[in-house]
PDB file of N, CA and C in Angstrom:
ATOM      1  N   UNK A   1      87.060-123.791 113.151  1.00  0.00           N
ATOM      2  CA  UNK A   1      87.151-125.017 112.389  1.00  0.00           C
ATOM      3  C   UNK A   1      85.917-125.202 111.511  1.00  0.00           C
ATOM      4  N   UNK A   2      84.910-125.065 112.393  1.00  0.00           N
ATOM      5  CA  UNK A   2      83.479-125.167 111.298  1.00  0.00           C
ATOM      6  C   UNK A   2      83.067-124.326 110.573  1.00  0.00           C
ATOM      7  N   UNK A   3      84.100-122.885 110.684  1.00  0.00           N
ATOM      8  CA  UNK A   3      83.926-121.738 108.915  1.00  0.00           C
ATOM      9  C   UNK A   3      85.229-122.329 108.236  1.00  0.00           C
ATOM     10  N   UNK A   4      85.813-122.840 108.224  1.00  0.00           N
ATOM     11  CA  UNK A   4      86.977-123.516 107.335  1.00  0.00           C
ATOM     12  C   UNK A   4      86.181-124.717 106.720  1.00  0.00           C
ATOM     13  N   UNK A   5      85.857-125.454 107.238  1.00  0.00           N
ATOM     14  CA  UNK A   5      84.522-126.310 106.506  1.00  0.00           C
ATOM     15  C   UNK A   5      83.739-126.237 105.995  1.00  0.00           C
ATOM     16  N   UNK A   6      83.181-125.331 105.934  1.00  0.00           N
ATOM     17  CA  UNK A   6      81.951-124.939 105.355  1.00  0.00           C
ATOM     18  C   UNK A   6      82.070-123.809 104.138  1.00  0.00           C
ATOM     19  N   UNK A   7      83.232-122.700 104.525  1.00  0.00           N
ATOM     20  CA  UNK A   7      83.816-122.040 103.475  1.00  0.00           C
ATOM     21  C   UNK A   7      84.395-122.881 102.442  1.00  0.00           C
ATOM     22  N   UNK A   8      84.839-123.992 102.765  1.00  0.00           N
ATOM     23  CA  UNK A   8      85.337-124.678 101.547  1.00  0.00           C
ATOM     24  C   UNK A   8      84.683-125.291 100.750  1.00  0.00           C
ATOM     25  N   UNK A   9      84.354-124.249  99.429  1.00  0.00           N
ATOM     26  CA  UNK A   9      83.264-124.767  98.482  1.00  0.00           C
ATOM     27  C   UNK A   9      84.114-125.534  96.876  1.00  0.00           C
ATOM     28  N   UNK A  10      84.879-125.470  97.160  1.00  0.00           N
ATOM     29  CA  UNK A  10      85.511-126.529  95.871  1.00  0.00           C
ATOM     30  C   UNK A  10      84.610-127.655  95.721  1.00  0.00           C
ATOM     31  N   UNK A  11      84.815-127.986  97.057  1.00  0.00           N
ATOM     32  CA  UNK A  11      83.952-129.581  96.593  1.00  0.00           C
ATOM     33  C   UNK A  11      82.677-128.954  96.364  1.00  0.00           C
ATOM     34  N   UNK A  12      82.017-128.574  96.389  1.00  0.00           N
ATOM     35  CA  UNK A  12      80.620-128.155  96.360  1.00  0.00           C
ATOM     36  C   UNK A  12      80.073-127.994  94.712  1.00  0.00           C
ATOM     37  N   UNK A  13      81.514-127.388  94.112  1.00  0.00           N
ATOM     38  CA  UNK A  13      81.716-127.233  92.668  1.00  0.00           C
ATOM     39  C   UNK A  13      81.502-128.446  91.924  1.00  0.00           C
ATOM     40  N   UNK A  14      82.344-129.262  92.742  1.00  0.00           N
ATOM     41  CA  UNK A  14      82.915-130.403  91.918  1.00  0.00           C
ATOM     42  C   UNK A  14      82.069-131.476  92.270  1.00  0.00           C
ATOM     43  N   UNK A  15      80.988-131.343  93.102  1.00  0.00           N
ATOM     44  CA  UNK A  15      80.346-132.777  93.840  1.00  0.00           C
ATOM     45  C   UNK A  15      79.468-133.292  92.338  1.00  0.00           C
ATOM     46  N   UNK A  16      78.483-132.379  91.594  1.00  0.00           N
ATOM     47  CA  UNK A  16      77.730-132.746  90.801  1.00  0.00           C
ATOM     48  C   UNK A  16      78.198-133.473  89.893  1.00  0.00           C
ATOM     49  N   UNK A  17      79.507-133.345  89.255  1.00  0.00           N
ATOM     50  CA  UNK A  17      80.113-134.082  87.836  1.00  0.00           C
ATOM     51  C   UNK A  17      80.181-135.514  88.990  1.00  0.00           C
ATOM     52  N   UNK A  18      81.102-135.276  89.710  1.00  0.00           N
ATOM     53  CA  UNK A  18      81.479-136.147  90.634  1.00  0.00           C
ATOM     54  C   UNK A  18      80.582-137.174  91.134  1.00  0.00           C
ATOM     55  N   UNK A  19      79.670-136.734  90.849  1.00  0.00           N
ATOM     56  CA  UNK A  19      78.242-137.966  91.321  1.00  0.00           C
ATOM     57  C   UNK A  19      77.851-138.392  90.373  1.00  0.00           C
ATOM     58  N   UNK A  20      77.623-137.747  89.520  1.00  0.00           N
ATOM     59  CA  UNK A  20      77.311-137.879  88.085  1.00  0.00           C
ATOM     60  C   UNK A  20      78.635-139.379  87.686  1.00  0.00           C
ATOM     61  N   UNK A  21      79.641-139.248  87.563  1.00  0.00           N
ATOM     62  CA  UNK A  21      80.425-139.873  87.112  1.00  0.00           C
ATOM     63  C   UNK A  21      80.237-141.197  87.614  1.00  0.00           C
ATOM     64  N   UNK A  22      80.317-141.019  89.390  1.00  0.00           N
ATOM     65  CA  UNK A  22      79.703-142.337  90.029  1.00  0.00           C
ATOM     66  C   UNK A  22      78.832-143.184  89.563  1.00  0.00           C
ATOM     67  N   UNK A  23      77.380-142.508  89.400  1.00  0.00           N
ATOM     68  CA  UNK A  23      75.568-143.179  89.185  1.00  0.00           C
ATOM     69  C   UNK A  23      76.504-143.617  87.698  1.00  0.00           C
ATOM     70  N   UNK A  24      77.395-143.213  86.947  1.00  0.00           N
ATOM     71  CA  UNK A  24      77.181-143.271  85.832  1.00  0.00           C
ATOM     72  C   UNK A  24      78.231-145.012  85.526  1.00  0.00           C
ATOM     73  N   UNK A  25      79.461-144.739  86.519  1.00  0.00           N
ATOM     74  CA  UNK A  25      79.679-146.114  86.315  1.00  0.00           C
ATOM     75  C   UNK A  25      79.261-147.308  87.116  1.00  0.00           C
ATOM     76  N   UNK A  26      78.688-147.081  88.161  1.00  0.00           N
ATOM     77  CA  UNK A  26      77.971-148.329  88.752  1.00  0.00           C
ATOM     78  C   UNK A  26      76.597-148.873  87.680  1.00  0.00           C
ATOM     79  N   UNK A  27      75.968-147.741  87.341  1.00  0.00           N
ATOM     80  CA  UNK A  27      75.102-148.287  86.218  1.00  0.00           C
ATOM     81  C   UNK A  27      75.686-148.884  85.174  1.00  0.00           C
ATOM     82  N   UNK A  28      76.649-148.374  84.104  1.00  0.00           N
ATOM     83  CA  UNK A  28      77.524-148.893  83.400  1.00  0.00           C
ATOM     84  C   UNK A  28      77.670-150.716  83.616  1.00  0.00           C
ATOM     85  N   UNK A  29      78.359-150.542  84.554  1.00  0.00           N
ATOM     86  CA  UNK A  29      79.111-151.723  85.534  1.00  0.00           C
ATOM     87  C   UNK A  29      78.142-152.934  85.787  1.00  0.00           C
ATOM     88  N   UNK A  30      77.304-152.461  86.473  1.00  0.00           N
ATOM     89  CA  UNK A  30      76.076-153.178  86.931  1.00  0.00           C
ATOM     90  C   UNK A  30      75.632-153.809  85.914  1.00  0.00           C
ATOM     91  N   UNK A  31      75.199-153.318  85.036  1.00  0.00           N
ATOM     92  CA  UNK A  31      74.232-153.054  83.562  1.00  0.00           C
ATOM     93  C   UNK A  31      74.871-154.456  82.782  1.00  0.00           C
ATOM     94  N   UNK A  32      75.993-154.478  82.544  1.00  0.00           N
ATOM     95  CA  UNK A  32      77.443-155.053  82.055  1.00  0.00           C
ATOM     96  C   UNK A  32      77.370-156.818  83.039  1.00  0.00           C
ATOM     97  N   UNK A  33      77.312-156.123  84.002  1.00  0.00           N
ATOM     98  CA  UNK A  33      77.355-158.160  84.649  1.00  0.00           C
ATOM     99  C   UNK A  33      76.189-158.379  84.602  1.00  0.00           C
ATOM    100  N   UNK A  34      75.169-157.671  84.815  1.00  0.00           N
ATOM    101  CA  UNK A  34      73.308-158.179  84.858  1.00  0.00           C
ATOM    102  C   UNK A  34      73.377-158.972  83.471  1.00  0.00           C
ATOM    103  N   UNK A  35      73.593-158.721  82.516  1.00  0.00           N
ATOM    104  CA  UNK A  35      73.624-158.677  81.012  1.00  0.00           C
ATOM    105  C   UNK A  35      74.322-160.379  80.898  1.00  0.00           C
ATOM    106  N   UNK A  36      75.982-159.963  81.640  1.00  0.00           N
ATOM    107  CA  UNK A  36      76.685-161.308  81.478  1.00  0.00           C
ATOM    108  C   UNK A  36      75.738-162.501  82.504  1.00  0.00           C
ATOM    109  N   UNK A  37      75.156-162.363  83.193  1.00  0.00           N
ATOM    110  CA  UNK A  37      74.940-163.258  83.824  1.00  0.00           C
ATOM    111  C   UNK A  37      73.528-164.021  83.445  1.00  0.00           C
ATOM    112  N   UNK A  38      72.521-162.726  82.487  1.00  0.00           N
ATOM    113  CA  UNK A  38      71.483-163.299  82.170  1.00  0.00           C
ATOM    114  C   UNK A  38      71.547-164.154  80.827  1.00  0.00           C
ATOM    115  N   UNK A  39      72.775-163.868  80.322  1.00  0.00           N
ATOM    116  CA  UNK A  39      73.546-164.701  79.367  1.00  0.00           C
ATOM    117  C   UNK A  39      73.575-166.028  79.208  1.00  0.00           C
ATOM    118  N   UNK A  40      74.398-166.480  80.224  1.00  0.00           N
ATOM    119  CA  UNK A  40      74.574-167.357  80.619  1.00  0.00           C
ATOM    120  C   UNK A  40      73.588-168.158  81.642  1.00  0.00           C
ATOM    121  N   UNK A  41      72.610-167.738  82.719  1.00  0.00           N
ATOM    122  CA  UNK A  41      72.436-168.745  83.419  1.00  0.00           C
ATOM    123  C   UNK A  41      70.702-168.315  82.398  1.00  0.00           C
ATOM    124  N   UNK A  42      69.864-167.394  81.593  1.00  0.00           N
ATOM    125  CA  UNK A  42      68.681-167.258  81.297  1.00  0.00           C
ATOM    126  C   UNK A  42      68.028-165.907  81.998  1.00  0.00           C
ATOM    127  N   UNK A  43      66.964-165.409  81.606  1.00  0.00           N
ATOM    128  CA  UNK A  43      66.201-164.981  82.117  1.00  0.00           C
ATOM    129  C   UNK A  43      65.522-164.861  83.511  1.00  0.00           C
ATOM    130  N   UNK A  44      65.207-165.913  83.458  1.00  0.00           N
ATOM    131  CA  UNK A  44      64.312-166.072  84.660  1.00  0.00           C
ATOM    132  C   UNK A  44      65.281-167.274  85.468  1.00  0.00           C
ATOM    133  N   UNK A  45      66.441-167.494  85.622  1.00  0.00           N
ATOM    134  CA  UNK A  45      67.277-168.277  86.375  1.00  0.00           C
ATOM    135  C   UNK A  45      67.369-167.901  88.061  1.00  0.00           C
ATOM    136  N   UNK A  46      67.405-166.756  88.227  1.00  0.00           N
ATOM    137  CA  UNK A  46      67.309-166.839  89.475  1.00  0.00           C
ATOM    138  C   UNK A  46      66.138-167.297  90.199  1.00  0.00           C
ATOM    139  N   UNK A  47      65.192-167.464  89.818  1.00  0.00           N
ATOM    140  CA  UNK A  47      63.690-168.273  90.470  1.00  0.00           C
ATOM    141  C   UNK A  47      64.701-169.516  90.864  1.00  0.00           C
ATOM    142  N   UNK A  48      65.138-170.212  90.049  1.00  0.00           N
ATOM    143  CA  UNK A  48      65.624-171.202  90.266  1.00  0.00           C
ATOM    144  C   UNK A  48      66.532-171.860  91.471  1.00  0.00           C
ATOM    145  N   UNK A  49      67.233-170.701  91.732  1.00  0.00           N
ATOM    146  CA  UNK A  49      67.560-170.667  92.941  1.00  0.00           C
ATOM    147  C   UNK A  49      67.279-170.232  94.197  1.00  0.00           C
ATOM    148  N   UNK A  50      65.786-169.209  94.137  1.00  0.00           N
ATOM    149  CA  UNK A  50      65.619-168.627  94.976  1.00  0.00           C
ATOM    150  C   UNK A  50      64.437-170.028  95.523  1.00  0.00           C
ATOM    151  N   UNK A  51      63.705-170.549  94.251  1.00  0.00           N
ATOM    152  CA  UNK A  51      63.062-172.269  95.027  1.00  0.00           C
ATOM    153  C   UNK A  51      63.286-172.794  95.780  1.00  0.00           C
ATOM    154  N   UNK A  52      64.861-173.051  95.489  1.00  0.00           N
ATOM    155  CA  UNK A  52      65.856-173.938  95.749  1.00  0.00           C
ATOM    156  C   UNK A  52      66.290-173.676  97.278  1.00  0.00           C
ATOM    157  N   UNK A  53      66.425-172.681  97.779  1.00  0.00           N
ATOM    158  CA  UNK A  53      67.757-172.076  98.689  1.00  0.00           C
ATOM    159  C   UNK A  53      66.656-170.513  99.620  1.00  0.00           C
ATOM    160  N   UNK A  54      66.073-171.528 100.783  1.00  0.00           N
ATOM    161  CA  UNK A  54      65.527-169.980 101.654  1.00  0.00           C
ATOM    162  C   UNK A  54      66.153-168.111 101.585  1.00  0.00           C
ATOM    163  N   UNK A  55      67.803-168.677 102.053  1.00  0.00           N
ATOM    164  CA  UNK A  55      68.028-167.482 101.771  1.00  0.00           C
ATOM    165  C   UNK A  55      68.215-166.625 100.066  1.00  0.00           C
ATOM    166  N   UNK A  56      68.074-167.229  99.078  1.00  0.00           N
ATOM    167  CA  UNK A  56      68.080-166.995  97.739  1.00  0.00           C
ATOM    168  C   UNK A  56      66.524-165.970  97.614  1.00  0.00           C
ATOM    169  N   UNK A  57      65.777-166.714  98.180  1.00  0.00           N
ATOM    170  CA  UNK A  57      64.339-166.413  98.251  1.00  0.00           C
ATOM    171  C   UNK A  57      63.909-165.137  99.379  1.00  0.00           C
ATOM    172  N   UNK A  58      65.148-165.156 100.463  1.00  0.00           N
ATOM    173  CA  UNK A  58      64.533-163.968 101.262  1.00  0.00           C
ATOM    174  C   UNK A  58      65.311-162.952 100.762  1.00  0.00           C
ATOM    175  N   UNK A  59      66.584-162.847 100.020  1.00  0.00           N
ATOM    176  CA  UNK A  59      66.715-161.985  99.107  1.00  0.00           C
ATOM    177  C   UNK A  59      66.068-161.135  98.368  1.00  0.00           C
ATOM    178  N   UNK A  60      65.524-162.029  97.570  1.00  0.00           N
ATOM    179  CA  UNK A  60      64.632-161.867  96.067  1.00  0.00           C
ATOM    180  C   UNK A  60      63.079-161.072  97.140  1.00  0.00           C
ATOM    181  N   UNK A  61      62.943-161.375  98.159  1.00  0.00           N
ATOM    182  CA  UNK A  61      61.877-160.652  98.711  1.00  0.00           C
ATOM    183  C   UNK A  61      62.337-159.422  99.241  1.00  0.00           C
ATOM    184  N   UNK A  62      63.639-159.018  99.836  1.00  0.00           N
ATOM    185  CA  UNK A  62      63.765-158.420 100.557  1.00  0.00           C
ATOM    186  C   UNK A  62      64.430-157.053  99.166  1.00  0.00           C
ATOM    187  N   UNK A  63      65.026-157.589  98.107  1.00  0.00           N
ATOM    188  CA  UNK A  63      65.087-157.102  96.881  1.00  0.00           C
ATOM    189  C   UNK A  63      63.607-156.071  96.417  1.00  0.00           C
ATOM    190  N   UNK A  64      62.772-157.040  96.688  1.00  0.00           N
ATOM    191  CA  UNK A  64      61.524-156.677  95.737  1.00  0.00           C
ATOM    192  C   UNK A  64      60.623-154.842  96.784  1.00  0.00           C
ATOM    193  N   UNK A  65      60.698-155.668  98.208  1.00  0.00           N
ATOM    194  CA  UNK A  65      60.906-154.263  99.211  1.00  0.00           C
ATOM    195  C   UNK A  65      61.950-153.244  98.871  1.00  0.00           C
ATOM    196  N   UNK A  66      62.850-153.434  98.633  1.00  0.00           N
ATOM    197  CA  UNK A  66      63.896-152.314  98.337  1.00  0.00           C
ATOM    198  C   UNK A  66      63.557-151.462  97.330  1.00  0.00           C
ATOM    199  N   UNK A  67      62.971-152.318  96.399  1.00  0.00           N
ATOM    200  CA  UNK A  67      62.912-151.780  95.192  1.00  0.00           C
ATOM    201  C   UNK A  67      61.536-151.062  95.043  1.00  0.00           C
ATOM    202  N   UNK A  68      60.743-151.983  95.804  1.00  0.00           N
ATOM    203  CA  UNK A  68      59.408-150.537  96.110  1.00  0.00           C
ATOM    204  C   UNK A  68      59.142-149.281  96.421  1.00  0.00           C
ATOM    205  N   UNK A  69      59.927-149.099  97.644  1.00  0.00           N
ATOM    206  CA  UNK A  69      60.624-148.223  98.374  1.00  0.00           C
ATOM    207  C   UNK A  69      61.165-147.252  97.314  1.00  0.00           C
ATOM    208  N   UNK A  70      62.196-147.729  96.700  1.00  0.00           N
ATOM    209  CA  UNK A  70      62.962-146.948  95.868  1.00  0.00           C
ATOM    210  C   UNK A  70      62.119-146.275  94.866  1.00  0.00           C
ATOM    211  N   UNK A  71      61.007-147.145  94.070  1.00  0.00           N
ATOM    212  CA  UNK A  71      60.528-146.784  93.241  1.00  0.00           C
ATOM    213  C   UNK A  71      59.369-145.260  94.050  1.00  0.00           C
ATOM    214  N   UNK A  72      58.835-145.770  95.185  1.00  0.00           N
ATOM    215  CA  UNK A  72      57.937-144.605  95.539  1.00  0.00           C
ATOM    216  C   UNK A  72      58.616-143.691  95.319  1.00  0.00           C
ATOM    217  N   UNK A  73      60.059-143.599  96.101  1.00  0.00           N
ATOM    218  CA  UNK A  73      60.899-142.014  96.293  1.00  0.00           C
ATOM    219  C   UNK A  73      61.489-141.358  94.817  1.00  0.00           C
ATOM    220  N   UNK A  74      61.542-142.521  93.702  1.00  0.00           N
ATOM    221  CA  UNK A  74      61.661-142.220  92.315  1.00  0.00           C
ATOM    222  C   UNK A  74      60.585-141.361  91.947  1.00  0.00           C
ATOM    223  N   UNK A  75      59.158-141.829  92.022  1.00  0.00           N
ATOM    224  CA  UNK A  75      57.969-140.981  91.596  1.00  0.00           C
ATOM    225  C   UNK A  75      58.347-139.430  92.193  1.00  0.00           C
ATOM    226  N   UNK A  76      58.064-140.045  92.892  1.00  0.00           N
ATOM    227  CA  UNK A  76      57.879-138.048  94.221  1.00  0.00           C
ATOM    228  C   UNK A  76      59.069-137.383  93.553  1.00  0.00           C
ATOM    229  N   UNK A  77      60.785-137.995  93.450  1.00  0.00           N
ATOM    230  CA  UNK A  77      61.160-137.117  93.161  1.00  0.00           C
ATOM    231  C   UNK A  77      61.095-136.284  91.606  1.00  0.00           C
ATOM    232  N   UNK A  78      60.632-137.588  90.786  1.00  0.00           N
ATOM    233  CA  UNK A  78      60.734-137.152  89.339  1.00  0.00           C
ATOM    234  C   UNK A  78      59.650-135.914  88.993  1.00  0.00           C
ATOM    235  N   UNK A  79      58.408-136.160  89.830  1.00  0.00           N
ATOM    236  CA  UNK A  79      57.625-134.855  89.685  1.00  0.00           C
ATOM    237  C   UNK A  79      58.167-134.019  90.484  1.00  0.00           C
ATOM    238  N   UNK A  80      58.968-133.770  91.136  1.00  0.00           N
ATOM    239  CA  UNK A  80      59.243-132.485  91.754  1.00  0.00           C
ATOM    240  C   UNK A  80      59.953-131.939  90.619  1.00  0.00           C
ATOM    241  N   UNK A  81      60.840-132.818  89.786  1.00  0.00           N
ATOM    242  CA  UNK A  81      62.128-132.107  88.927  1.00  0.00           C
ATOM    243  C   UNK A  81      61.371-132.125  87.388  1.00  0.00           C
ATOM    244  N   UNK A  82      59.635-132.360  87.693  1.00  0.00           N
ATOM    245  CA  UNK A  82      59.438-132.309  86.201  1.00  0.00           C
ATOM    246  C   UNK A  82      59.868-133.652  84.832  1.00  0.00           C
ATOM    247  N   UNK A  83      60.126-135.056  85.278  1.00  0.00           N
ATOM    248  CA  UNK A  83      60.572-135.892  84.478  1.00  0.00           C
ATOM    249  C   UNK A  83      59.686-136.929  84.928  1.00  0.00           C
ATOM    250  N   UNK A  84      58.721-137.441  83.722  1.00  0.00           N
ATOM    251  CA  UNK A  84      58.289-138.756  83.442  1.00  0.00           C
ATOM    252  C   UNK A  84      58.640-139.834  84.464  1.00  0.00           C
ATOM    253  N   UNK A  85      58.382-140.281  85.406  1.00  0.00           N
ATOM    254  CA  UNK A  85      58.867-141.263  86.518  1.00  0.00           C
ATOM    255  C   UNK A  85      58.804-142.795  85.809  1.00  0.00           C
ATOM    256  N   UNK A  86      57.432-142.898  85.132  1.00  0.00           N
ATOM    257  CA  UNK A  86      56.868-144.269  84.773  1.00  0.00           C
ATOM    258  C   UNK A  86      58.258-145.189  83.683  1.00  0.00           C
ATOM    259  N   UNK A  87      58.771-144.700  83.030  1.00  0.00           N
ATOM    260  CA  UNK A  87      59.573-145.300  81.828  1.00  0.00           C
ATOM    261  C   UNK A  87      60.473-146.240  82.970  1.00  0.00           C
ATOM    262  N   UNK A  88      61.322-145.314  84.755  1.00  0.00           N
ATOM    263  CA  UNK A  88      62.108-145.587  84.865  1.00  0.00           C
ATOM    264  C   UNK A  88      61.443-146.935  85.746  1.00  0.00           C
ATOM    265  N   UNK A  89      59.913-146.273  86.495  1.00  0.00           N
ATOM    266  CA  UNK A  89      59.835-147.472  87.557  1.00  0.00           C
ATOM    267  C   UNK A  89      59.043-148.978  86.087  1.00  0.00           C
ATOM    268  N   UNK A  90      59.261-148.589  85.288  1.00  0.00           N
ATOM    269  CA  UNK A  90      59.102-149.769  84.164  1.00  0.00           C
ATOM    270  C   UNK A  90      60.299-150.300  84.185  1.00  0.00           C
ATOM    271  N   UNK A  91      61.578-149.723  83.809  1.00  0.00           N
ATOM    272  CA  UNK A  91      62.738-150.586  84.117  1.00  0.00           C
ATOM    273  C   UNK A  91      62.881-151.228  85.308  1.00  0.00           C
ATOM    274  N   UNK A  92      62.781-150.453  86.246  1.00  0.00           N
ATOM    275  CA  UNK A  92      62.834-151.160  87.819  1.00  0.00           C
ATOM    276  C   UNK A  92      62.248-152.390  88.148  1.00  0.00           C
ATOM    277  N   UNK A  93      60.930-152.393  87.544  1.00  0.00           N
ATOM    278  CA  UNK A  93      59.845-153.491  87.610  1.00  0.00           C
ATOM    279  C   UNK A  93      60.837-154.804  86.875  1.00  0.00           C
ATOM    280  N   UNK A  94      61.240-154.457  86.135  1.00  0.00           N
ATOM    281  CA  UNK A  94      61.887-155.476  84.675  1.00  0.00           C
ATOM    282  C   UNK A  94      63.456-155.984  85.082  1.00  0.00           C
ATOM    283  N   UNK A  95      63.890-154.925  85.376  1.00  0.00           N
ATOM    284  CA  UNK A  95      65.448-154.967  85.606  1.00  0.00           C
ATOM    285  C   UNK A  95      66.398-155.008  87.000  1.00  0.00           C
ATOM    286  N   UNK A  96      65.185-154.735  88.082  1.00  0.00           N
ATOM    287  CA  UNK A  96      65.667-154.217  89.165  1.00  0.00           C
ATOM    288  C   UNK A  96      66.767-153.107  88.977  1.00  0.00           C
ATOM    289  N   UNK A  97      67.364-152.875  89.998  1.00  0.00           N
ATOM    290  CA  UNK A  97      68.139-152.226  90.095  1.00  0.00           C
ATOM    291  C   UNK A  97      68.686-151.229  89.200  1.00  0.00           C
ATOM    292  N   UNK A  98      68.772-152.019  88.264  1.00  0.00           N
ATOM    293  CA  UNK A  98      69.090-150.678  86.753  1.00  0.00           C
ATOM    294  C   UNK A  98      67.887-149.648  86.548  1.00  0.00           C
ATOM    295  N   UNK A  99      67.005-150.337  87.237  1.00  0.00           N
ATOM    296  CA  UNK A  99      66.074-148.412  86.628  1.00  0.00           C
ATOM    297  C   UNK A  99      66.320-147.600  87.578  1.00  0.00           C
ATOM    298  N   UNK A 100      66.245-147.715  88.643  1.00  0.00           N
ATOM    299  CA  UNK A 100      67.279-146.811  89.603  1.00  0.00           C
ATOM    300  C   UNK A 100      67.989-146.093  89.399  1.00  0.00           C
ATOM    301  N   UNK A 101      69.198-146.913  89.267  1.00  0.00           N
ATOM    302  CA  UNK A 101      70.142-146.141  88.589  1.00  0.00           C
ATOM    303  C   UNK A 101      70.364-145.304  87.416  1.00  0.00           C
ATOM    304  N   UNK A 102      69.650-146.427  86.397  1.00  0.00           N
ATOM    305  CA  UNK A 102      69.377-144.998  85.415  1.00  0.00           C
ATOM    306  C   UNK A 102      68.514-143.530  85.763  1.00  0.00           C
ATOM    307  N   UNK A 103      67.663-143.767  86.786  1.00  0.00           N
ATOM    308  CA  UNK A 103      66.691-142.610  87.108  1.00  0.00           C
ATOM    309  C   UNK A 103      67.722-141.606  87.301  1.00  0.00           C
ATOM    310  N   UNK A 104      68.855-142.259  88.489  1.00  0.00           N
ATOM    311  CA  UNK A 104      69.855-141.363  89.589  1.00  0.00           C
ATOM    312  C   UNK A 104      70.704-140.695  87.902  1.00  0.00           C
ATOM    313  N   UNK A 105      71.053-141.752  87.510  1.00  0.00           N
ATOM    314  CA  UNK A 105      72.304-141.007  86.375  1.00  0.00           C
ATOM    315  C   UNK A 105      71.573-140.002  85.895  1.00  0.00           C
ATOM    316  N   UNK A 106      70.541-140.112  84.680  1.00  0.00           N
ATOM    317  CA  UNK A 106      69.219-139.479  83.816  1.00  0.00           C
ATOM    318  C   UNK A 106      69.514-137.939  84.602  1.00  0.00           C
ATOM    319  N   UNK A 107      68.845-138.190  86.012  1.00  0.00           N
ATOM    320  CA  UNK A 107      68.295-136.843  86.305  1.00  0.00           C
ATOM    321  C   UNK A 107      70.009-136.188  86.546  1.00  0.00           C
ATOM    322  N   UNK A 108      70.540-136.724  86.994  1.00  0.00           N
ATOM    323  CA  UNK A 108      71.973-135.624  87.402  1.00  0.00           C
ATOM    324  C   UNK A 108      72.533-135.408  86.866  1.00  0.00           C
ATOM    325  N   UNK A 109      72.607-136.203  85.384  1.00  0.00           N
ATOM    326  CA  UNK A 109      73.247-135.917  84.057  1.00  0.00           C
ATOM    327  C   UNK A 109      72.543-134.301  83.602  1.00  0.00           C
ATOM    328  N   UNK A 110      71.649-134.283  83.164  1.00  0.00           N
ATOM    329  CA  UNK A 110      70.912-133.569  82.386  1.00  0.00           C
ATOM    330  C   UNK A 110      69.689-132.434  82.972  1.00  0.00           C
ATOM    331  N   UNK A 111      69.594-132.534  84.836  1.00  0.00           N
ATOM    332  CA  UNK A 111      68.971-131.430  85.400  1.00  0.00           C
ATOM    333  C   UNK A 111      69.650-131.062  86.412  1.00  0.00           C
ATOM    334  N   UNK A 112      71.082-131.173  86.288  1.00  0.00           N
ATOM    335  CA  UNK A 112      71.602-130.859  87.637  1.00  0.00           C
ATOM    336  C   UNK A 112      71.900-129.800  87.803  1.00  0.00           C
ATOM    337  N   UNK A 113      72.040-128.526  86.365  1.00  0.00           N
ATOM    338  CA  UNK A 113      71.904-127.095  86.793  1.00  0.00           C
ATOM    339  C   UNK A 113      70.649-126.580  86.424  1.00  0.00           C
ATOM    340  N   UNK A 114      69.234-127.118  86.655  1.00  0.00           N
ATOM    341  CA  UNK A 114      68.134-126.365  86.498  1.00  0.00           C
ATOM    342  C   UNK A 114      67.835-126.194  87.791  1.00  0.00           C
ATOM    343  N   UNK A 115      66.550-125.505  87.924  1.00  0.00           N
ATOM    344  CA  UNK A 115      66.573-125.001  89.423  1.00  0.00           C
ATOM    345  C   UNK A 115      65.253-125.827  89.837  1.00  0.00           C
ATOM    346  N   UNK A 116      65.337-126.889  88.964  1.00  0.00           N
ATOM    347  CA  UNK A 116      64.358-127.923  89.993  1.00  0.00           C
ATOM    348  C   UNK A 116      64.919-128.978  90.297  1.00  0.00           C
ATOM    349  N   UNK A 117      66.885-129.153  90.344  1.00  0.00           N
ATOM    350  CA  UNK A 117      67.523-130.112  90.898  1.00  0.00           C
ATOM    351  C   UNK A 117      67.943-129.505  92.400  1.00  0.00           C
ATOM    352  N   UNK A 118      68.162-130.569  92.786  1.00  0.00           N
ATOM    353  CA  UNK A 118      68.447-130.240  94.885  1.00  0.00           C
ATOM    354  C   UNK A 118      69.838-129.452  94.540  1.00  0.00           C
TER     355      UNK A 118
END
C-alpha cells in the first residue's frame, strides 16, 4: 500500500501549478475585500473597534504575533531562494496579511522550477 502511494507521482507533477493557483486566488480574493472594506469603513477603522470591543483588540494583537512570526519565516526563506524579503515584510507591516501572501504567490509563481525552490 505504501509503494502505491508514494509511486504515485501525478500529483507531485501537478502540486506546484496547483498551489500556485491557490496562494494566487486567496490573495486575489483577500486583496479584493481588504480593499472593499477599507472603502467603506476608512483606513484606520478597525482601531475603532478594536478600542471599543476586548475581543476586537485581542485579535488585532494576536494578528500582529501572527504576522511576526510569519514575517521572520518570510526573511529566512526569501534568502535561502535568493529574493529581496524587505518589499514583502513592508507590505505585511502595511497590509497584513497580503504581504504574505504575495511573498507565498511571488516565490511559487516564478521560482518554483529553480533549484533554490523546496
Amino acid at each position: 500500500m505504501t509503494s502505491e502511494v508514494m509511486g504515485n507521482r501525478t500529483f507531485d507533477r501537478q502540486a506546484p501549478s496547483m498551489r500556485f493557483f491557490v496562494y494566487l486566488t486567496v490573495f486575489v480574493a483577500f486583496t479584493v475585500y481588504t480593499l472593499s472594506v477599507v472603502v467603506s469603513h476608512g483606513l484606520l477603522g478597525f482601531l475603532t473597534v478594536a478600542m471599543r470591543e476586548p475581543w476586537a483588540m485581542q485579535m488585532l494583537i494576536d494578528l500582529a504575533l501572527a504576522l511576526t512570526a510569519a514575517c521572520v519565516w518570510l526573511v529566512g526563506d526569501a534568502r535561502k531562494r535568493g529574493v529581496n524579503p524587505w518589499p514583502f515584510v513592508a507590505l505585511s507591516a502595511t497590509c497584513g496579511s497580503i504581504g504574505v501572501l504575495a511573498y507565498l504567490t511571488f516565490t511559487r509563481r516564478f521560482l518554483w522550477g529553480s533549484s533554490r525552490a523546496p
